[in-house]
C-alpha atoms as a PDB file:
ATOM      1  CA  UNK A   1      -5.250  -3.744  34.935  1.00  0.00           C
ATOM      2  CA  UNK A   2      -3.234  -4.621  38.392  1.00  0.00           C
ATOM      3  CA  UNK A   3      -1.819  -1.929  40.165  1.00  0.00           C
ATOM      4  CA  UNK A   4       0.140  -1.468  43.171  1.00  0.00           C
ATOM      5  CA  UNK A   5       0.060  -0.279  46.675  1.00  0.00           C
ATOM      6  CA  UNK A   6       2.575   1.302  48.154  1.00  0.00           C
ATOM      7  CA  UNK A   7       1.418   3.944  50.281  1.00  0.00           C
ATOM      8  CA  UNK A   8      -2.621   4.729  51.186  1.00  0.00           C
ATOM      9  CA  UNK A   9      -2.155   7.985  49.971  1.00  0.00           C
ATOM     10  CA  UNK A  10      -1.894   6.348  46.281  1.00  0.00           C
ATOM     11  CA  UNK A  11      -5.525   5.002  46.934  1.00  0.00           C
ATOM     12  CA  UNK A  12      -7.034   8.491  45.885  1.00  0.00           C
ATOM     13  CA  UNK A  13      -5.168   7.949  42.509  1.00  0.00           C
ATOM     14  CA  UNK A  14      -6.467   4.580  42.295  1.00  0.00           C
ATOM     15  CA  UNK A  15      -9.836   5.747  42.423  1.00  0.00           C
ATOM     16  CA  UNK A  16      -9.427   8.502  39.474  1.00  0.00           C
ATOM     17  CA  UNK A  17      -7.552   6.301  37.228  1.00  0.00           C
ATOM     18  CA  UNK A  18     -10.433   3.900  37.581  1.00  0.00           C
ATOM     19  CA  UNK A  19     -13.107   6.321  36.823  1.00  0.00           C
ATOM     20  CA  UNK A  20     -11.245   7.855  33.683  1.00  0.00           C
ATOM     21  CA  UNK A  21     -11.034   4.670  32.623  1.00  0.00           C
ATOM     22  CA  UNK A  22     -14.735   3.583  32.692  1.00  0.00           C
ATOM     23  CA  UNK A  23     -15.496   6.386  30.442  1.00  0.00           C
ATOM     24  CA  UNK A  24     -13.457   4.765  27.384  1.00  0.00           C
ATOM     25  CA  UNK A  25     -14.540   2.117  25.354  1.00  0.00           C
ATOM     26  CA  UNK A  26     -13.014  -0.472  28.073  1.00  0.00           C
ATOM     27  CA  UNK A  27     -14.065  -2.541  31.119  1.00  0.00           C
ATOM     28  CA  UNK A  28     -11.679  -1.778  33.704  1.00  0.00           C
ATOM     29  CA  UNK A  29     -10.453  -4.040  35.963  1.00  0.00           C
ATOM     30  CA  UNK A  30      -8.377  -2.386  38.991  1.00  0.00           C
ATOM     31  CA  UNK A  31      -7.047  -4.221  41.717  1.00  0.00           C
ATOM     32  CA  UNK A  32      -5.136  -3.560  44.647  1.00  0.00           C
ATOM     33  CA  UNK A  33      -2.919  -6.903  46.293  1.00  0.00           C
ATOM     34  CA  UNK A  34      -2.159  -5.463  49.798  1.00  0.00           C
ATOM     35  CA  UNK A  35       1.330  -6.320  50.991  1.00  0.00           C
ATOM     36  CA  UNK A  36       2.584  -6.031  47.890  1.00  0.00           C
ATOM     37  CA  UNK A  37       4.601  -3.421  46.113  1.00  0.00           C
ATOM     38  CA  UNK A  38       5.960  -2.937  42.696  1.00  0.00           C
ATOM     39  CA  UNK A  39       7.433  -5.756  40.945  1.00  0.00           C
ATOM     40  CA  UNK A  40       5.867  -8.341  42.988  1.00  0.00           C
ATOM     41  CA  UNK A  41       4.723 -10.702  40.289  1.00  0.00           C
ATOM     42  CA  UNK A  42       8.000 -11.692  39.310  1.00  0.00           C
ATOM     43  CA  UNK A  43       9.386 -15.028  41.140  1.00  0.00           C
ATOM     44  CA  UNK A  44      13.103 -14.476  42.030  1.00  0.00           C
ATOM     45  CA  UNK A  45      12.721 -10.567  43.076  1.00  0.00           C
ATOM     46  CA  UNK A  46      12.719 -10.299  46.560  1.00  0.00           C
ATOM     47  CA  UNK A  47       9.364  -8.318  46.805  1.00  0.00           C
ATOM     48  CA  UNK A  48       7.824 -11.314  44.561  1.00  0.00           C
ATOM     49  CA  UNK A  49       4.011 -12.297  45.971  1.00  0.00           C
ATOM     50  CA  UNK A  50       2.879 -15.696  45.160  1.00  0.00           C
ATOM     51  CA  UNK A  51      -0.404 -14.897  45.664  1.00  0.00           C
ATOM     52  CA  UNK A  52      -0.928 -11.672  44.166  1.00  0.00           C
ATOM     53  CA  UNK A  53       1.243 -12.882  41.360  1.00  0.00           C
ATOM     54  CA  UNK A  54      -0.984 -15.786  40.508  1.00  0.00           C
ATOM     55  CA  UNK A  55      -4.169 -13.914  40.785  1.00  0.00           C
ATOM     56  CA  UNK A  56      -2.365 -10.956  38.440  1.00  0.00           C
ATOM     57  CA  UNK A  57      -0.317 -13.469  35.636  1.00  0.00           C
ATOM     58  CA  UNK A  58      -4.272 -15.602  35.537  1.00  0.00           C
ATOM     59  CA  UNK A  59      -6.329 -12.549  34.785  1.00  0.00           C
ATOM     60  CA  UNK A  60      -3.612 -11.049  32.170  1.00  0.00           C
ATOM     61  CA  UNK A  61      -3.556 -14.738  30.153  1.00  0.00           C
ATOM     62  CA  UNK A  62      -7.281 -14.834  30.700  1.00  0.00           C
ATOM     63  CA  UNK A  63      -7.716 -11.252  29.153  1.00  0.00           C
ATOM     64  CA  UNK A  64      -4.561 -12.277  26.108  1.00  0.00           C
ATOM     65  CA  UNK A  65      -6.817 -15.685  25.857  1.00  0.00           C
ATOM     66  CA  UNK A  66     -10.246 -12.963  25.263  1.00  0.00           C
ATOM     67  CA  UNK A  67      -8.766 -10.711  22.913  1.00  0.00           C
ATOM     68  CA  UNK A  68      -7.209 -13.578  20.961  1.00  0.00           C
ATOM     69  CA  UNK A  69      -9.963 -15.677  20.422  1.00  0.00           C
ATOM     70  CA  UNK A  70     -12.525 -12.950  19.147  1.00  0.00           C
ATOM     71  CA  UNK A  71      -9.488 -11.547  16.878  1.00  0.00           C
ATOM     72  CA  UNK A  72      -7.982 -14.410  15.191  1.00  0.00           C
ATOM     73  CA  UNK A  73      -4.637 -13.748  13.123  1.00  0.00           C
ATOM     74  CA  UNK A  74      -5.402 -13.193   9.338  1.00  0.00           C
ATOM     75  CA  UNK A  75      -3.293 -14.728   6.915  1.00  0.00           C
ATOM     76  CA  UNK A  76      -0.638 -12.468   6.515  1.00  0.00           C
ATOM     77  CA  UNK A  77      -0.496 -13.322   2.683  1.00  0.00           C
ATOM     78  CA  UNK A  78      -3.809 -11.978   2.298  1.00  0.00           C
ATOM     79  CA  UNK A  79      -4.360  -8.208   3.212  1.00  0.00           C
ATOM     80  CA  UNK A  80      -8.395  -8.814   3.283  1.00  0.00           C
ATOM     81  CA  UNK A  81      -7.410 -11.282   6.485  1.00  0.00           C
ATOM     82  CA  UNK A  82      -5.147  -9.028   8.343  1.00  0.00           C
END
């Protein structure tokens, strides 16, 4: 999970969001691009970050790429593959 930053004070929620999420059945991943603000991975908006973008859009295929791979689509046909 990426999040923004947009004010320090935010941090503090940062911190509590992380640690309610590393009691679930997840592995978190919070990060916090500095300089950026919301709606920075999106080329063409003017708050867009290259770099934070890239480092966001790799580790969100990367995680799609993770999940698909040990969950394989069923055949749709076939309820016991679903």
């Amino acid at each position: 999970m990426v999040l923004r930053n947009t004010i320090s004070t935010l941090l503090p929620m940062v911190e509590e969001f992380t640690k309610r999420l590393e009691r679930c059945a997840v592995t978190p991943l919070v990060e916090v691009h500095p300089g950026t603000v919301h709606g920075y991975a999106f080329p063409g908006r003017i708050v867009y970050h290259q770099d934070a973008a890239e480092r966001s859009w790799a580790r969100i295929f990367a995680m799609f790429e993770r999940q698909i791979s040990a969950n394989p689509p069923g055949d749709a046909h076939n309820p016991e593959t679903v």
